[in-house]
C-alpha atoms as a PDB file:
ATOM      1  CA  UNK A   1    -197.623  -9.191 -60.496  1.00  0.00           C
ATOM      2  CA  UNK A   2    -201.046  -8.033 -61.887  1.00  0.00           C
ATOM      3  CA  UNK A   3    -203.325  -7.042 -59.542  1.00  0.00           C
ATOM      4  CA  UNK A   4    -206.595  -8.497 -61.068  1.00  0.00           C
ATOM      5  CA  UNK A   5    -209.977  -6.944 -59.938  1.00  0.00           C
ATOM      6  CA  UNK A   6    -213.904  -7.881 -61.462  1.00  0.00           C
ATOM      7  CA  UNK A   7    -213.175  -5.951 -64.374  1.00  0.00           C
ATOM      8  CA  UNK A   8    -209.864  -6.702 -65.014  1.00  0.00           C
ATOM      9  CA  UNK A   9    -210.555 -10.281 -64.508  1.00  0.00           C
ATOM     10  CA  UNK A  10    -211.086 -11.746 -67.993  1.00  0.00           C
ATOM     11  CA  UNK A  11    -208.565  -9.956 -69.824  1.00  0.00           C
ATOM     12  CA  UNK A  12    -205.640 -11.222 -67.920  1.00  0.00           C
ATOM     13  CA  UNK A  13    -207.283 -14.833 -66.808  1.00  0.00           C
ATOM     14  CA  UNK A  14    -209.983 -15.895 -69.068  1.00  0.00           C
ATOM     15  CA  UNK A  15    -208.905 -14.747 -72.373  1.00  0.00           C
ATOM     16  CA  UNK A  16    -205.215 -15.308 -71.558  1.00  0.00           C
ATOM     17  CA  UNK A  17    -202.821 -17.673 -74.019  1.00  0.00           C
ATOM     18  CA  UNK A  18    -200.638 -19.756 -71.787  1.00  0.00           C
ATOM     19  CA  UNK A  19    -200.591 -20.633 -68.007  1.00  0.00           C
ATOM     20  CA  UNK A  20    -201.883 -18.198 -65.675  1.00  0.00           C
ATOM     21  CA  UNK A  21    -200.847 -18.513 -61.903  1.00  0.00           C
ATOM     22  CA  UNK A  22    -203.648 -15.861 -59.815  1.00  0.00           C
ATOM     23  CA  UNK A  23    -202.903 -15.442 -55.878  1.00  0.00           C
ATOM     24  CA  UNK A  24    -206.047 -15.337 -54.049  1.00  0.00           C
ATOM     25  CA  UNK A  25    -205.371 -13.491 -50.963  1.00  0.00           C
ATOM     26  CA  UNK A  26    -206.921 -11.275 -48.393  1.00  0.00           C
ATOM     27  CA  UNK A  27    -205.973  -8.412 -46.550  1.00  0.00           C
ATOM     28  CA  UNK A  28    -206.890  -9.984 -42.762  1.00  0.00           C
ATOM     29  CA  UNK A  29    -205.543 -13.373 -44.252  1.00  0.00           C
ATOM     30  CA  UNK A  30    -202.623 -13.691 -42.071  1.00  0.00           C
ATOM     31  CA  UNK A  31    -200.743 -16.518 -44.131  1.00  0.00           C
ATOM     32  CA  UNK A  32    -201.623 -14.854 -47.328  1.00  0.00           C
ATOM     33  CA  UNK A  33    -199.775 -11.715 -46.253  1.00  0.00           C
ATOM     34  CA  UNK A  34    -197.016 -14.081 -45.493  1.00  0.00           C
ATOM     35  CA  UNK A  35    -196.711 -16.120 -48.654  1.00  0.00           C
ATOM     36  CA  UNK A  36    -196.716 -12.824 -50.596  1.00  0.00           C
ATOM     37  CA  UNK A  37    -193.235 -12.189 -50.777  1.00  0.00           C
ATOM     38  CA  UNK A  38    -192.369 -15.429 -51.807  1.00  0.00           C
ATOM     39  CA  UNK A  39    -194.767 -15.175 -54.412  1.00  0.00           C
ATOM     40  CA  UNK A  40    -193.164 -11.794 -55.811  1.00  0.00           C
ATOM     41  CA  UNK A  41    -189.970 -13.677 -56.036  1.00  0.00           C
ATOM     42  CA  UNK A  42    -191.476 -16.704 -57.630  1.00  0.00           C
ATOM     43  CA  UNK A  43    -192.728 -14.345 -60.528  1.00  0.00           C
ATOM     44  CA  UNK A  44    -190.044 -12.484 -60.905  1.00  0.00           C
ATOM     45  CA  UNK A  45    -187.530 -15.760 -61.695  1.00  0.00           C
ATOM     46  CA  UNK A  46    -190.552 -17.893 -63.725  1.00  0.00           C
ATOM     47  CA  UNK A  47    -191.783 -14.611 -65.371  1.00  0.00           C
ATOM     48  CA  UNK A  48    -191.129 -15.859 -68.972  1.00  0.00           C
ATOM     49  CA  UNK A  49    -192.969 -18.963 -68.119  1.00  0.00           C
ATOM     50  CA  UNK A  50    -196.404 -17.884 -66.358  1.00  0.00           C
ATOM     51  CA  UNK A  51    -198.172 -14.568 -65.795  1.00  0.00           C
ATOM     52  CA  UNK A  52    -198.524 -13.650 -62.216  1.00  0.00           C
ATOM     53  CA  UNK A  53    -201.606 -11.840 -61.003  1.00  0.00           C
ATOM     54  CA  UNK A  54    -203.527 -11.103 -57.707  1.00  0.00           C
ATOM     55  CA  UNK A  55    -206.672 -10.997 -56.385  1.00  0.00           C
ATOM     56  CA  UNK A  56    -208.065  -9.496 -53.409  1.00  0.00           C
ATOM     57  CA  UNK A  57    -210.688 -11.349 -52.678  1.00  0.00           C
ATOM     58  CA  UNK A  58    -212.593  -9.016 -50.103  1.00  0.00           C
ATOM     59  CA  UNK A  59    -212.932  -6.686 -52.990  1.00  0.00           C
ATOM     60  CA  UNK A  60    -213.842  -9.213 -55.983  1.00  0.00           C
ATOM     61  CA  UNK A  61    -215.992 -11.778 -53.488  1.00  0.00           C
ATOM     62  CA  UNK A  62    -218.499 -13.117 -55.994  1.00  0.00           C
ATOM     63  CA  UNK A  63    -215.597 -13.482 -58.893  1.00  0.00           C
ATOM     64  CA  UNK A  64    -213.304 -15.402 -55.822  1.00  0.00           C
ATOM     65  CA  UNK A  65    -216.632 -17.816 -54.725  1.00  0.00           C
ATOM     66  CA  UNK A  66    -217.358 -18.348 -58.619  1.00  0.00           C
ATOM     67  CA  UNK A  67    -214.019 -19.934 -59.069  1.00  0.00           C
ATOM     68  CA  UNK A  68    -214.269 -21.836 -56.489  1.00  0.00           C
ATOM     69  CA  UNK A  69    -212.202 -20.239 -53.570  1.00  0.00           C
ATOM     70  CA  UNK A  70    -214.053 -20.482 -50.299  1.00  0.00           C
ATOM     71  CA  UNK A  71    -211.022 -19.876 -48.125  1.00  0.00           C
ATOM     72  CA  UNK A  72    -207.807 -18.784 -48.275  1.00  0.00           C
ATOM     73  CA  UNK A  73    -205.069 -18.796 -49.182  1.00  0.00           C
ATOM     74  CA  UNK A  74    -205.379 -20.244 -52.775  1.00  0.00           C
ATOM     75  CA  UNK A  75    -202.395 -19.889 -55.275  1.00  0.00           C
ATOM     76  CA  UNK A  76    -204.844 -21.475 -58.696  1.00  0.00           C
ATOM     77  CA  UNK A  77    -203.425 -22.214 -62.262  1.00  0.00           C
ATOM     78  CA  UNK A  78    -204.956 -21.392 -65.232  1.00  0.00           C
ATOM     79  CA  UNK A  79    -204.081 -22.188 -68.903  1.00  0.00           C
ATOM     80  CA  UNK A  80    -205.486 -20.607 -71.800  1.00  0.00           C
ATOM     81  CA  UNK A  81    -208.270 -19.408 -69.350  1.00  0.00           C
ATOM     82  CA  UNK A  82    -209.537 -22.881 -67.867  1.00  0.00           C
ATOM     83  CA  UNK A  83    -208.369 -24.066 -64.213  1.00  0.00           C
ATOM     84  CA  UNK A  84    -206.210 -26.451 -64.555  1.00  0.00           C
ATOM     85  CA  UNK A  85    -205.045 -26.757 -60.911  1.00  0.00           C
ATOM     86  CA  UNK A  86    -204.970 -25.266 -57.220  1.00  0.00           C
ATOM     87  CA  UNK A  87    -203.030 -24.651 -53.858  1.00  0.00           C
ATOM     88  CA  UNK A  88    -205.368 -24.582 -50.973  1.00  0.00           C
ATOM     89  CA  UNK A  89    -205.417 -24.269 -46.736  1.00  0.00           C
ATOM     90  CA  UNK A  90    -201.727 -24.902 -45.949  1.00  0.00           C
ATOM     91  CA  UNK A  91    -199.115 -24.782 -47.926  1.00  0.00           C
ATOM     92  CA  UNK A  92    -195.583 -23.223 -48.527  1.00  0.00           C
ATOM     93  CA  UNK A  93    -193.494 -21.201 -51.152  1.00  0.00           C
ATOM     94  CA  UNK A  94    -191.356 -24.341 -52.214  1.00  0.00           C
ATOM     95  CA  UNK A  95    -194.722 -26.723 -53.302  1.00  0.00           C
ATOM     96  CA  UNK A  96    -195.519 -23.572 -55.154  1.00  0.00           C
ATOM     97  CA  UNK A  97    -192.588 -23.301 -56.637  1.00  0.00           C
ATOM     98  CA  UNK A  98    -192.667 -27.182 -57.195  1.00  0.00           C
ATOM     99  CA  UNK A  99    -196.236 -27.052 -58.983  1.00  0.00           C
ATOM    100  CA  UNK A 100    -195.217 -24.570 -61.315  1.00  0.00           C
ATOM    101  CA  UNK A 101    -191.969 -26.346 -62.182  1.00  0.00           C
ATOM    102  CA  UNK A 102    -194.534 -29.447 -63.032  1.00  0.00           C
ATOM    103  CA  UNK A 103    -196.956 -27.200 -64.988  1.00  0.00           C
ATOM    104  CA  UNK A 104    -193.669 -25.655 -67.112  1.00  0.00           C
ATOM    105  CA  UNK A 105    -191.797 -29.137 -67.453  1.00  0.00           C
ATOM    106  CA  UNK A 106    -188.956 -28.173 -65.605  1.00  0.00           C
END
């Protein structure tokens, strides 16, 4: 997984070909530190499919509140830098693996 900062942020989202899948996570955000694992997995096996990156949002606040996230956790999709989709509040590893089986046809 890339982890994305302010800088770092168009290059890998906004000006990326293809889908984009960006975890939105905190360090104090309990069920973000919990889905993260799962996550790592999920790129690893859909890798050829979607890029995987990260974003701490208590160090990139103003990027994470101008797409939108006002809580977390958020897994969000991107393709070809737009967001096309999002995860948010509660929700587990298998509905994100089943939304990115439905973004990659699969």
């Amino acid at each position: 997984m890339i982890a994305l900062d302010k800088d770092s942020w168009d290059e890998h989202v906004t000006q990326s070909q293809g889908w984009v899948l960006v975890d939105f996570w905190g360090p104090r955000c309990k069920p973000c530190l919990e889905l993260t694992p799962h996550v790592e997995k999920l790129a690893e096996k859909y890798a050829d499919y979607l890029k995987f990156c990260s974003l701490d949002t208590s160090k990139a606040m103003r990027l994470a509140i101008a797409q939108g996230v006002m809580s977390l956790p958020v897994i969000a999709f991107y393709h070809n830098g737009e967001k096309k989709d999002e995860l948010t509040g509660n929700f587990s590893p298998e509905e994100i693996e089943q939304k990115i089986k439905e973004i990659i046809g699969s």
